[in-house]
N, C-alpha and C. Protein backbone atom coordinates (compact mmCIF):
# COMPACT_ATOMS: atom_id res chain seq x y z
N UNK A 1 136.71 75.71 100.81
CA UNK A 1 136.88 77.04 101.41
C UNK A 1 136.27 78.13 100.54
N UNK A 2 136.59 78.25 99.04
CA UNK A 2 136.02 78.73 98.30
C UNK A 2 134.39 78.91 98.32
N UNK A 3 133.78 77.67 98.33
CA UNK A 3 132.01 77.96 98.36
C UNK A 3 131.98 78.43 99.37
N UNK A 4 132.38 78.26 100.95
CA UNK A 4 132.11 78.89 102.25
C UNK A 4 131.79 80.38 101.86
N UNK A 5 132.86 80.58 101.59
CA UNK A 5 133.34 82.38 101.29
C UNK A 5 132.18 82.74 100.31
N UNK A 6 132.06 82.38 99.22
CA UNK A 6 131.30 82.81 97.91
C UNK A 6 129.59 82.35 99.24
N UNK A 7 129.40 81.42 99.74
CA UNK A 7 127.95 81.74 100.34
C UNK A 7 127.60 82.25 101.35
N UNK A 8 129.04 83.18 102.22
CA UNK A 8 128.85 84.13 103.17
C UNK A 8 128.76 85.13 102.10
N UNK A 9 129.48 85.52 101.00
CA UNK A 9 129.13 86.49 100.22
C UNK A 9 127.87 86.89 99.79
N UNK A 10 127.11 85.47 99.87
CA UNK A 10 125.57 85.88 99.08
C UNK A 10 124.56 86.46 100.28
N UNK A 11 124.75 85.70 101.37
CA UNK A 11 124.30 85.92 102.55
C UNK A 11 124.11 87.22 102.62
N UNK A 12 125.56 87.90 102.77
CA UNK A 12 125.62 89.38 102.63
C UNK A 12 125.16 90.14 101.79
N UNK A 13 124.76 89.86 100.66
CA UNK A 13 124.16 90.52 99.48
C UNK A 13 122.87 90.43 100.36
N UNK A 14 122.26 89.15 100.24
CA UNK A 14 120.55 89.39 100.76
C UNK A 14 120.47 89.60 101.65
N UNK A 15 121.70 90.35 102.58
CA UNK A 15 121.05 90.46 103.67
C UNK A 15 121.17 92.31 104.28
N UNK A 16 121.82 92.76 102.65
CA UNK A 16 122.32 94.14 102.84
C UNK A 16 120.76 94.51 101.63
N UNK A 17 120.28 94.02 101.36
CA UNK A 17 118.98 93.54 100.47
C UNK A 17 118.05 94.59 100.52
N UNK A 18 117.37 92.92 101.92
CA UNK A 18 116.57 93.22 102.74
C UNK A 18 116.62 94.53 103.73
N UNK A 19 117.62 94.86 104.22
CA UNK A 19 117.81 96.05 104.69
C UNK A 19 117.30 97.23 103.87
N UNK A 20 117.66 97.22 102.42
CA UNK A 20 117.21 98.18 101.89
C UNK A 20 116.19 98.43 101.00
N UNK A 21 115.44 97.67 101.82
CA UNK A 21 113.64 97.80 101.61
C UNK A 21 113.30 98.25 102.63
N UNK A 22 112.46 99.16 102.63
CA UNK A 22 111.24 100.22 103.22
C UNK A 22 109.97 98.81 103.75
N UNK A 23 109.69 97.95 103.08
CA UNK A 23 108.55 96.95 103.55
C UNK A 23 109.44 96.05 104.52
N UNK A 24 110.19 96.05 104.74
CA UNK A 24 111.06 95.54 105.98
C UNK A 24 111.19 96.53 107.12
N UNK A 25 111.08 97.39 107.01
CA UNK A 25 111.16 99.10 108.03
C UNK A 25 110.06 98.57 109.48
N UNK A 26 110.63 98.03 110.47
CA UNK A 26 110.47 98.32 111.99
C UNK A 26 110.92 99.42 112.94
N UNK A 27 109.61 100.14 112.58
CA UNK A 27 109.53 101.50 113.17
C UNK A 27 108.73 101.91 114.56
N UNK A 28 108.82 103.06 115.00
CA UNK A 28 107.95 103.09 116.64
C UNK A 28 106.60 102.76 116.05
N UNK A 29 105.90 102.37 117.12
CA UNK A 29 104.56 101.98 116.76
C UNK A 29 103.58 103.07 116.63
N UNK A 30 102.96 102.53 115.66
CA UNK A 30 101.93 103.65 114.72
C UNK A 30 100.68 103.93 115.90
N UNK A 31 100.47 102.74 116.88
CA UNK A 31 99.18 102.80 117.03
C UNK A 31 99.13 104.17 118.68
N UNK A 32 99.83 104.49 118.73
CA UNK A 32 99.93 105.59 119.50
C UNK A 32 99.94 106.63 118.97
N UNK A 33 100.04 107.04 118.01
CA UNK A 33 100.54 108.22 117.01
C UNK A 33 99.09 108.88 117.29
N UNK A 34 98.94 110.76 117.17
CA UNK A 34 97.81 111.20 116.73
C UNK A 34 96.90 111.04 115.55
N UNK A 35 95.84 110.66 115.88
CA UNK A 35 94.90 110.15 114.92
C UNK A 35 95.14 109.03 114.01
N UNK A 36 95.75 107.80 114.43
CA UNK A 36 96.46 106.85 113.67
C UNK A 36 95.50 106.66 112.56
N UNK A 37 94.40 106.25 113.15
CA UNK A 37 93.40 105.32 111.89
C UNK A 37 93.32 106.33 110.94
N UNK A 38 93.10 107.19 110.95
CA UNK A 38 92.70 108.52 109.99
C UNK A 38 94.05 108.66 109.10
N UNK A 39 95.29 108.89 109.91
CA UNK A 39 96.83 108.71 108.90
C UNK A 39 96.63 107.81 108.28
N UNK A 40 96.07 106.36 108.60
CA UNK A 40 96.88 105.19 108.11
C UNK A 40 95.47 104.15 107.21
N UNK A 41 94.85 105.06 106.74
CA UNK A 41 93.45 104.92 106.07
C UNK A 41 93.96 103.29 104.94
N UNK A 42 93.13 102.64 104.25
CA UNK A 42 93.65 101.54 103.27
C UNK A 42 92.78 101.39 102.15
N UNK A 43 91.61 101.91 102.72
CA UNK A 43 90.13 101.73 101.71
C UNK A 43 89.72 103.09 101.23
N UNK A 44 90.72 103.26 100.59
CA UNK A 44 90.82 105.05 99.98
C UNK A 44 90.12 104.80 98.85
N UNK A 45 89.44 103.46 97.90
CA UNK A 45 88.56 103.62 96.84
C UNK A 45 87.13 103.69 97.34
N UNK A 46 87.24 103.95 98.28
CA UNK A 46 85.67 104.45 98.52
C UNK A 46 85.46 105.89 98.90
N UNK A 47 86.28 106.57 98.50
CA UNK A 47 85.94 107.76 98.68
C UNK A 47 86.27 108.79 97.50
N UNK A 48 85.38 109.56 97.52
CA UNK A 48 85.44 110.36 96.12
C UNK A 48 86.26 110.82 95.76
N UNK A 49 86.86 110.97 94.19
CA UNK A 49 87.91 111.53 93.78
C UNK A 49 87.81 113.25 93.15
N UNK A 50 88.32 113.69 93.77
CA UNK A 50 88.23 115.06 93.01
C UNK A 50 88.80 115.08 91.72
N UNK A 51 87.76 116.21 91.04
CA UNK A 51 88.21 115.83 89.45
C UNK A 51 89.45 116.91 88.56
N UNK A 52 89.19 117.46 89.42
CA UNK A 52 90.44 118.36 89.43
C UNK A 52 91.93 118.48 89.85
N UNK A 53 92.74 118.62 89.22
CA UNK A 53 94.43 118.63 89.16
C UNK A 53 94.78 119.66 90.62
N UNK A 54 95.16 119.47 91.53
CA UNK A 54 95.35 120.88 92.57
C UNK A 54 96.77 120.80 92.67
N UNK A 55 97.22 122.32 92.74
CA UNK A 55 98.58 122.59 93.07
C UNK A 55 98.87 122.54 94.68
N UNK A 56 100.13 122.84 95.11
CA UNK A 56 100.15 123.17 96.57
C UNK A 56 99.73 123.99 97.25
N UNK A 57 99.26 125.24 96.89
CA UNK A 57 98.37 126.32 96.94
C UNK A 57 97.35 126.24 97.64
N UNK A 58 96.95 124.91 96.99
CA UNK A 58 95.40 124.65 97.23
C UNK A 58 95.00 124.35 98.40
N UNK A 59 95.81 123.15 98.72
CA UNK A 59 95.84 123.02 100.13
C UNK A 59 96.36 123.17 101.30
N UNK A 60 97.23 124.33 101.25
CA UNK A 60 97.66 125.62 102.30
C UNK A 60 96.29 126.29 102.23
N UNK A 61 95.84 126.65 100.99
CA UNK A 61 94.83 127.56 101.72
C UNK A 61 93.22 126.76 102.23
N UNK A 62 93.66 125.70 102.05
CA UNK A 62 92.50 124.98 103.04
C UNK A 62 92.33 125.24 105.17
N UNK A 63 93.41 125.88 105.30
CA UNK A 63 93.46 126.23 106.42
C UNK A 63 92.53 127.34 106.96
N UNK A 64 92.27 128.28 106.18
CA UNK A 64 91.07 129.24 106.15
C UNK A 64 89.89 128.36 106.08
N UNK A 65 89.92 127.67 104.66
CA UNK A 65 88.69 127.87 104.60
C UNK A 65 87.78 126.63 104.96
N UNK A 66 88.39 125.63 105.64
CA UNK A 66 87.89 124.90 106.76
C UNK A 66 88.25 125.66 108.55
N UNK A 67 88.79 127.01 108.48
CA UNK A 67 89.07 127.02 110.01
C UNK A 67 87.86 126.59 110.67
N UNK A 68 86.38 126.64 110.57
CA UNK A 68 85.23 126.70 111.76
C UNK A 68 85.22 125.12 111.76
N UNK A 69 85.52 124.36 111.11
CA UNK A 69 85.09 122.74 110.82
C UNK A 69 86.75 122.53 111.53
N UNK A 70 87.23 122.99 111.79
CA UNK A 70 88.66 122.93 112.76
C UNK A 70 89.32 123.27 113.99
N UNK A 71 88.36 124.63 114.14
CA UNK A 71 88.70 125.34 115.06
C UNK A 71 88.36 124.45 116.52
N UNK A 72 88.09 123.52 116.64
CA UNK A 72 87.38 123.30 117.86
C UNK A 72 88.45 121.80 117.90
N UNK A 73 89.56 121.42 116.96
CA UNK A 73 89.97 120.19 116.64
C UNK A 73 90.98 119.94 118.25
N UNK A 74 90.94 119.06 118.74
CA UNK A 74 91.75 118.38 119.67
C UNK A 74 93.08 118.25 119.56
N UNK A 75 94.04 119.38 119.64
CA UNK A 75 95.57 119.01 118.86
C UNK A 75 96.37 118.25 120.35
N UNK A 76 96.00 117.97 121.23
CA UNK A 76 96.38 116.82 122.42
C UNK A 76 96.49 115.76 122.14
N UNK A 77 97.56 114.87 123.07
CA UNK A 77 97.02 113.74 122.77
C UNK A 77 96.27 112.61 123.20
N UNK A 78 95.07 112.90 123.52
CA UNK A 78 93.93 112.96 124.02
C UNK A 78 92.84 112.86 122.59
N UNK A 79 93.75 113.51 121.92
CA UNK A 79 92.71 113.68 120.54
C UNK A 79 93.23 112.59 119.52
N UNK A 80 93.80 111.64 119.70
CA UNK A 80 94.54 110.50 118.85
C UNK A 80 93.64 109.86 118.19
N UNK A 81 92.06 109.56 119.21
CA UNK A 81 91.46 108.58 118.88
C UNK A 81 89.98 108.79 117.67
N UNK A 82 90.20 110.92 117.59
CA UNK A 82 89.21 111.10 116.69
C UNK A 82 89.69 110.69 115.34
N UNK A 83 87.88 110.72 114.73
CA UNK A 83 87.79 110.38 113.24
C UNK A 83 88.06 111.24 112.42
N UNK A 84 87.78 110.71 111.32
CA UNK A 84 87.68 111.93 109.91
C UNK A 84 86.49 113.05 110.46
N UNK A 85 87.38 114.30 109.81
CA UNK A 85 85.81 115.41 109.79
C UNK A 85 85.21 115.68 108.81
N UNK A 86 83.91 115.52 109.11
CA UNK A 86 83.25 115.30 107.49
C UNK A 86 83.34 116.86 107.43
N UNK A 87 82.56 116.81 105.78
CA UNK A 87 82.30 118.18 104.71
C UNK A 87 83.35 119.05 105.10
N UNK A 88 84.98 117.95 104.61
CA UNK A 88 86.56 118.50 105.01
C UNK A 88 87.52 117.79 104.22
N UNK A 89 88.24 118.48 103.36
CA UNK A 89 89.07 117.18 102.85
C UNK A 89 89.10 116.18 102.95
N UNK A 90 89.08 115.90 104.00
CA UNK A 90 89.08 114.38 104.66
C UNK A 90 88.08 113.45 104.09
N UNK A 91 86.93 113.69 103.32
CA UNK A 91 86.39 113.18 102.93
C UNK A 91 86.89 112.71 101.42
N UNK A 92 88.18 112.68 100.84
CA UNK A 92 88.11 113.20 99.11
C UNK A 92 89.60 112.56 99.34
N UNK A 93 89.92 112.23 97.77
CA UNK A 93 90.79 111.97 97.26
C UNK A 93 91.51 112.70 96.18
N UNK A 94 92.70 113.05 96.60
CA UNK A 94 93.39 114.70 95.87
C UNK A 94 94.51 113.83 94.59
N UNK A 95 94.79 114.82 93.81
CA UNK A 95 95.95 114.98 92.82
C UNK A 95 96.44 115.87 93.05
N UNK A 96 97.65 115.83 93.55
CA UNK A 96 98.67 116.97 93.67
C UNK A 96 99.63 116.99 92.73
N UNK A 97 100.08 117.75 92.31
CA UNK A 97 101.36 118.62 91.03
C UNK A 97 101.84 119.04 91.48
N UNK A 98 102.84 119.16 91.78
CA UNK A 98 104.37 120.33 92.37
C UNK A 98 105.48 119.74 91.81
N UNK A 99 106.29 120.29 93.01
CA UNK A 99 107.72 119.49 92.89
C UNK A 99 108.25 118.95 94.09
N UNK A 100 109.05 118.38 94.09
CA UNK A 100 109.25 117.36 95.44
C UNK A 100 110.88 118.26 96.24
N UNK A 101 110.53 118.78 97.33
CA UNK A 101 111.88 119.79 97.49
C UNK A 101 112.47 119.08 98.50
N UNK A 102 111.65 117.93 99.16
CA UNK A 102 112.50 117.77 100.80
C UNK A 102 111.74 116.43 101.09
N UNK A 103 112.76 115.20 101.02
CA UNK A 103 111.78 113.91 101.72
C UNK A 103 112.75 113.83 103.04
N UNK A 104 112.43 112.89 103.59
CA UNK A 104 113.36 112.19 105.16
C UNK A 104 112.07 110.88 105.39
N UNK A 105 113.05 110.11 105.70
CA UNK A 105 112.60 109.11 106.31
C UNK A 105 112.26 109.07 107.75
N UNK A 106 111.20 108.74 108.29
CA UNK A 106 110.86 109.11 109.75
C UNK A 106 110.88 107.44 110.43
N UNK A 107 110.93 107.67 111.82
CA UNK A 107 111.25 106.82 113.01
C UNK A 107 109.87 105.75 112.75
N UNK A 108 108.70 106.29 112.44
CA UNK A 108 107.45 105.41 112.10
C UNK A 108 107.38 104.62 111.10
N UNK A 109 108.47 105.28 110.03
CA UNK A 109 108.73 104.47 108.55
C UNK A 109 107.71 105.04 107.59
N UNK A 110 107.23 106.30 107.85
CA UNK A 110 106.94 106.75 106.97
C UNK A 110 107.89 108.09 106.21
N UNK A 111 107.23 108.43 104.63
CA UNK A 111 108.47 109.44 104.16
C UNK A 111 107.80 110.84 104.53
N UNK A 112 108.44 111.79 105.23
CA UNK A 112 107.77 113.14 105.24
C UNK A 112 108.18 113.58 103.86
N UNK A 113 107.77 114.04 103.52
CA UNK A 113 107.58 115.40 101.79
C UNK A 113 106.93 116.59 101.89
N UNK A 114 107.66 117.44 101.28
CA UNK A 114 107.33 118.67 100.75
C UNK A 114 107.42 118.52 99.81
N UNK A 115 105.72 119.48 99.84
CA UNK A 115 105.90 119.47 97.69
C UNK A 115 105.27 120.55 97.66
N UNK A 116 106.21 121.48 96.63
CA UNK A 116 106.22 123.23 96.27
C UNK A 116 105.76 123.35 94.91
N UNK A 117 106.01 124.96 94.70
CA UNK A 117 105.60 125.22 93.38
C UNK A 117 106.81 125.14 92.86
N UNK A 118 106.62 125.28 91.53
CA UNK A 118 108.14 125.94 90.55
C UNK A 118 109.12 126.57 91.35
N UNK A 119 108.51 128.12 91.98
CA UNK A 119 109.45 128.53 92.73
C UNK A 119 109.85 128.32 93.90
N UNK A 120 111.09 127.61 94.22
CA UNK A 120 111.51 126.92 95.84
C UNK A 120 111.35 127.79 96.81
N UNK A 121 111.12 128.99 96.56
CA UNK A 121 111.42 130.24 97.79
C UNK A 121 109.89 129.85 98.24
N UNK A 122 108.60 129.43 97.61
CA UNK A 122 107.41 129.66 97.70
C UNK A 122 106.76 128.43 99.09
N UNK A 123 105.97 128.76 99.65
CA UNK A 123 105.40 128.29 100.59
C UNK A 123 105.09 126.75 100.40
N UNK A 124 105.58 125.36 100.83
CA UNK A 124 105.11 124.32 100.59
C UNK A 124 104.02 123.18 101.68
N UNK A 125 104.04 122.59 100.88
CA UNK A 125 102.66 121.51 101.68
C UNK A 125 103.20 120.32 101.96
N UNK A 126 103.01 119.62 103.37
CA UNK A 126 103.61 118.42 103.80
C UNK A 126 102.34 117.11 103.01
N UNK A 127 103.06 116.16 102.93
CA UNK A 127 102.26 114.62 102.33
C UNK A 127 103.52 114.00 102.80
N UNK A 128 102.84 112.77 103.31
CA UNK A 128 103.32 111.49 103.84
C UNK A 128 102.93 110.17 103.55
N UNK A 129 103.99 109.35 102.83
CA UNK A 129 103.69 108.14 102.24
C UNK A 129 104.53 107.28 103.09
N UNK A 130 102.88 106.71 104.22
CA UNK A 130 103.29 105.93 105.09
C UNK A 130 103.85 104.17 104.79
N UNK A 131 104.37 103.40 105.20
CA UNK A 131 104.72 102.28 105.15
C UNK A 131 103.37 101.27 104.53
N UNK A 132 102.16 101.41 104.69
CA UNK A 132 101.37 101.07 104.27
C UNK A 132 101.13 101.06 102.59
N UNK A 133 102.10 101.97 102.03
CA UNK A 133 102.12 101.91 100.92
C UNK A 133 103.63 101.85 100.14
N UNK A 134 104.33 100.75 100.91
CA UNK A 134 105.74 100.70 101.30
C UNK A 134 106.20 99.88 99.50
N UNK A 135 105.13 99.82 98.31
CA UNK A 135 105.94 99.56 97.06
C UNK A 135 105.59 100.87 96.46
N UNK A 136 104.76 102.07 96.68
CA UNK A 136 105.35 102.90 96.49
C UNK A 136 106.87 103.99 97.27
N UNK A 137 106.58 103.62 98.24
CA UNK A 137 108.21 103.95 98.74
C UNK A 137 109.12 103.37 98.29
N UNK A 138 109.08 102.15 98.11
CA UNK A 138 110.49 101.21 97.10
C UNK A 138 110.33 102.78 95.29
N UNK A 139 109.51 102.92 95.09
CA UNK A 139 109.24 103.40 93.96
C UNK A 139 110.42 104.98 93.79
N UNK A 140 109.94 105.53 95.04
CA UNK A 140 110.00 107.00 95.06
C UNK A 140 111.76 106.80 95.48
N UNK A 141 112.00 105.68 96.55
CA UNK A 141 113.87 105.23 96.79
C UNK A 141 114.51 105.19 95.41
N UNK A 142 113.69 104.19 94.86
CA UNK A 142 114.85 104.19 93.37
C UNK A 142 114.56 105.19 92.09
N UNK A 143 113.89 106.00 92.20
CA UNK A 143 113.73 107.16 91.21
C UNK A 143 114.53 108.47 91.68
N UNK A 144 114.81 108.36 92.92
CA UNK A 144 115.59 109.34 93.77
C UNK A 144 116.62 109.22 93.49
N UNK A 145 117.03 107.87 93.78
CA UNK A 145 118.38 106.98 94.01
C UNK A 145 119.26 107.38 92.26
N UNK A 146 118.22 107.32 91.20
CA UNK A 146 118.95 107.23 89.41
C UNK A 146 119.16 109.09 89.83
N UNK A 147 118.26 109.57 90.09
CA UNK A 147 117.78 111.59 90.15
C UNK A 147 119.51 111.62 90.43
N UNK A 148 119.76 110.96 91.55
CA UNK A 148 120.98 111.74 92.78
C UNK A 148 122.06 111.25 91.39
N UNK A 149 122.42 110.23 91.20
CA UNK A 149 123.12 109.72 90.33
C UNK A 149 123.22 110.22 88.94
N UNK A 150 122.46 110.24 88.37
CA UNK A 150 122.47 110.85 87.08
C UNK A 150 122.61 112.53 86.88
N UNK A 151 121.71 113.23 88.35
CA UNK A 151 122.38 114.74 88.12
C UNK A 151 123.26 115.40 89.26
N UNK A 152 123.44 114.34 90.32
CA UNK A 152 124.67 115.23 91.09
C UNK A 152 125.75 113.93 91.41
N UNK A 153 126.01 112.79 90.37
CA UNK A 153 126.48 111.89 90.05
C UNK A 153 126.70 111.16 92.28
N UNK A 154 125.93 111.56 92.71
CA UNK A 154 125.72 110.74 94.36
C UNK A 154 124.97 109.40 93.91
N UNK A 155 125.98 108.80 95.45
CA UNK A 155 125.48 107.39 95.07
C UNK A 155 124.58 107.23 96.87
N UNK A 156 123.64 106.78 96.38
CA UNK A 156 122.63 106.30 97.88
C UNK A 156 122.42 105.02 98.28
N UNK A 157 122.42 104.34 99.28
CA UNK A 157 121.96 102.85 98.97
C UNK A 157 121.10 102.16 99.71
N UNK A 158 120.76 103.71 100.80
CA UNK A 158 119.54 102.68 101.79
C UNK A 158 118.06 103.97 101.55
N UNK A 159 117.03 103.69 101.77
CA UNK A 159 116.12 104.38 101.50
C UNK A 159 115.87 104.92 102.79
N UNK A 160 116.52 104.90 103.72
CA UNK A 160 115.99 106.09 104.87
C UNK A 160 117.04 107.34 104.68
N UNK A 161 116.48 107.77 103.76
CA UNK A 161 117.46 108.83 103.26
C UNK A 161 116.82 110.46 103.79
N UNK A 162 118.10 111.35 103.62
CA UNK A 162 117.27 112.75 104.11
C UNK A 162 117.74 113.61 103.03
N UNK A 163 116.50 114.57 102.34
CA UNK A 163 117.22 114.88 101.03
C UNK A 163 117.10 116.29 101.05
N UNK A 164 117.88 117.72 100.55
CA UNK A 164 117.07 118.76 99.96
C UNK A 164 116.96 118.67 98.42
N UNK A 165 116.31 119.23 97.74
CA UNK A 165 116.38 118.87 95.94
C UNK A 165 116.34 120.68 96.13
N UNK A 166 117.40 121.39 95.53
CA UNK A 166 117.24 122.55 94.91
C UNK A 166 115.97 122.80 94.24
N UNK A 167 116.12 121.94 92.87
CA UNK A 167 115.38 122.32 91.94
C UNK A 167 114.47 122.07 92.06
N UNK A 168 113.83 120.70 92.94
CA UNK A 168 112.81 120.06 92.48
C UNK A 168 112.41 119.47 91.59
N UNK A 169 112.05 118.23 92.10
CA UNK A 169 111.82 117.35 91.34
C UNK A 169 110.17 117.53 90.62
N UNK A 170 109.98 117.45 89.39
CA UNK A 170 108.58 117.68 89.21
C UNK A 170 107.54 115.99 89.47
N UNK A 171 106.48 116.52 90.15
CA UNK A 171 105.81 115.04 90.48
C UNK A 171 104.21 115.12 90.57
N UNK A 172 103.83 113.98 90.74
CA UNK A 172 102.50 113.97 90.36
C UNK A 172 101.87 113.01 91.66
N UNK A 173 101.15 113.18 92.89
CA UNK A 173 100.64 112.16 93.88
C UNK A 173 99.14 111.88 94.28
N UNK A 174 98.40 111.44 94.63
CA UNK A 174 97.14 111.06 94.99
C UNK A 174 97.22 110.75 96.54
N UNK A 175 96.41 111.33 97.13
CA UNK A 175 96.35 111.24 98.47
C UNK A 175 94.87 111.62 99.16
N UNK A 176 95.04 111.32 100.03
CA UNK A 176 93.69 111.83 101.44
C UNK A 176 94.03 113.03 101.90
N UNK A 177 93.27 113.76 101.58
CA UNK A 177 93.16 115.87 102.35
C UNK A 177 93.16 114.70 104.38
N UNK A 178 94.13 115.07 105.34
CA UNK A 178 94.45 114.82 106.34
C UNK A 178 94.42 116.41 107.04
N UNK A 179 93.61 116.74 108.19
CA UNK A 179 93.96 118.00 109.03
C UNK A 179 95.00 116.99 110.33
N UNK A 180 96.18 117.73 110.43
CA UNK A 180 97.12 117.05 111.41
C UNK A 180 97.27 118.37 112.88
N UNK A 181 96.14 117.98 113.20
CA UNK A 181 96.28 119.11 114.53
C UNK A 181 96.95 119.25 115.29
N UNK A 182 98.13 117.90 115.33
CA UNK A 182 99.03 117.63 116.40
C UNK A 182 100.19 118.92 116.11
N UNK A 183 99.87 119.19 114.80
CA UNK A 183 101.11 120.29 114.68
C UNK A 183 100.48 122.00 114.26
N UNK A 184 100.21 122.58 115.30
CA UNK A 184 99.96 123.91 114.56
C UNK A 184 100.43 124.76 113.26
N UNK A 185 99.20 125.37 112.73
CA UNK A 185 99.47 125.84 111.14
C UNK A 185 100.98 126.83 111.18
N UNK A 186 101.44 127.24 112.19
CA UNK A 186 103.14 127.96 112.61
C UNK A 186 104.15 127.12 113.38
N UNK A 187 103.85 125.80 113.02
CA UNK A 187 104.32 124.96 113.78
C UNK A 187 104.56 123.63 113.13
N UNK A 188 104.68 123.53 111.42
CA UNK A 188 104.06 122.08 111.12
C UNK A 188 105.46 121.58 110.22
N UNK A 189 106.25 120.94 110.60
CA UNK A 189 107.42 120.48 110.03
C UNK A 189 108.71 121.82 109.97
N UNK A 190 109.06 121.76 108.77
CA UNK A 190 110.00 122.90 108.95
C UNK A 190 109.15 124.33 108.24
N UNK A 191 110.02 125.16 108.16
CA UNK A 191 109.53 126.42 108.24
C UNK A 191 108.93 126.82 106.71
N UNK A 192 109.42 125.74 106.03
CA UNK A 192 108.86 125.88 104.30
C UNK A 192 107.45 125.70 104.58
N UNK A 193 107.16 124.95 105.43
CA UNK A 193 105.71 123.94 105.51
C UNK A 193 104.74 124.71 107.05
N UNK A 194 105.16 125.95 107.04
CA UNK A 194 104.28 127.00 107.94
C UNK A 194 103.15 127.34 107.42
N UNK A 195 102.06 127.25 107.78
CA UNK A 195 100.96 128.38 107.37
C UNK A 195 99.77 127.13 107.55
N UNK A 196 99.73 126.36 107.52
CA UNK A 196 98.57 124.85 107.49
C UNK A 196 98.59 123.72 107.89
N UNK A 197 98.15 123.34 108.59
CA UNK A 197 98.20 122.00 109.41
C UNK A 197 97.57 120.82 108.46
N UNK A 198 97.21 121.37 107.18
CA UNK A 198 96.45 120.35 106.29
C UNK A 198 97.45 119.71 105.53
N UNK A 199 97.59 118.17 105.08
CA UNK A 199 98.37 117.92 104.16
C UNK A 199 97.40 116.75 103.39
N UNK A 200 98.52 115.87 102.66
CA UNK A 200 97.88 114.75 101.76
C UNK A 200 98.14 113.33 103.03
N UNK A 201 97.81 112.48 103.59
CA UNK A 201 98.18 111.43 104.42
C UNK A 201 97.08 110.57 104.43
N UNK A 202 97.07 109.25 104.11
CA UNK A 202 98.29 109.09 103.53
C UNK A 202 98.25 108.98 101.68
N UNK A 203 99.63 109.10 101.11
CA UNK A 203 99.04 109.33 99.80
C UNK A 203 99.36 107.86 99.28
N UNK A 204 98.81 107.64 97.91
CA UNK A 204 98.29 106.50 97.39
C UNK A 204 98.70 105.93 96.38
N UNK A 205 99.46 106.81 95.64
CA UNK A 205 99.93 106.73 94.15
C UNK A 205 100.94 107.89 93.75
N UNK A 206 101.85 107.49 93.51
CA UNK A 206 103.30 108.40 92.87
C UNK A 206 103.48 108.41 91.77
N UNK A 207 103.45 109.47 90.88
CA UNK A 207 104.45 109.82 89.09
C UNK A 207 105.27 110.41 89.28
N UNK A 208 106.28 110.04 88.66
CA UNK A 208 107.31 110.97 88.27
C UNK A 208 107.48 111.40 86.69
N UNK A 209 107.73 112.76 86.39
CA UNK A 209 107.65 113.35 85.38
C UNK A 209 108.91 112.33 84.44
């Protein structure tokens, strides 16, 4: 009776596990989504790396200064099936610096993020680290998971988590410049993340300070 019990016990361990992995995450299907192939890119070493460190700044104000290489963009969905736009972010591979103020886990299984400056009041930029890069999501779950624990002594245990961080977390990401037309630049997540339809998607590589 004893082993019964002790190997429904283990059962339950691996099976409360597996649940709380992100590379197990069966989510709505991607391939309907606006502009899937372009979100859900894989061969990001073939494209150039910018050599420069950019803040969030940078790419809020990419909304200007690509508007004419945009203005004409398909935000329908009708427009799912366009490509990258060249001589546009989209061509390049970014380093972003901020701080991490707001993740959630989404229905597709990817993480939405905001990432701000120092000051939280200040205007932030959406990046999304889709399932495709689901051992950095195991990464960003358990660095969150010690964060919550060690400074607001919370305990978490599944990674579809929904977070605000006051302070912000300071962080470091690599990603694809993405224009997401499906959501207008007054219209693009929550109201921190107003002013640009441009973000990082999908991104590629996570530090934490």
């Amino acid at each position: 009776m004893k082993s019964i019990i002790l190997i429904c016990s283990m059962l339950f361990v691996l099976q409360c596990t597996a649940q709380d992995d992100p590379c197990d995450c069966k989510g709505t299907d991607v391939k309907t989504q606006y502009r899937t192939k372009t979100k859900h890119r894989k061969t990001y070493a073939k494209y150039p790396k910018s050599k420069e460190i950019i803040p969030p700044e940078a790419i809020i104000s990419w909304e200007e200064i690509y508007k004419e290489e945009t203005v004409n963009v398909d935000r329908s969905n009708e427009g799912r099936k366009m490509k990258k736009i060249k001589n546009t972010p989209e061509d390049t591979l970014y380093t972003l610096k901020g701080y991490l103020y707001y993740i959630k886990f989404q229905d597709d299984c990817d993480y939405h993020i905001e990432i701000g400056p120092s000051d939280p009041d200040s205007p932030r930029v959406v990046v999304e680290l889709t399932k495709d890069y689901c051992s950095e999501q195991r990464q960003v779950f358990e660095y969150i998971k010690e964060y919550l624990k060690e400074k607001e002594n919370v305990t978490i245990t599944s990674y579809k988590m929904k977070r605000e961080f006051k302070d912000g977390i300071p962080v470091t990401m690599k990603g694809l410049g993405f224009y997401d037309g499906w959501h207008k630049p007054d219209d693009h997540g929550r109201k921190q993340t107003y002013g640009s339809s441009w973000e990082l998607h999908p991104v590629v590589n996570v530090e934490f300070e």
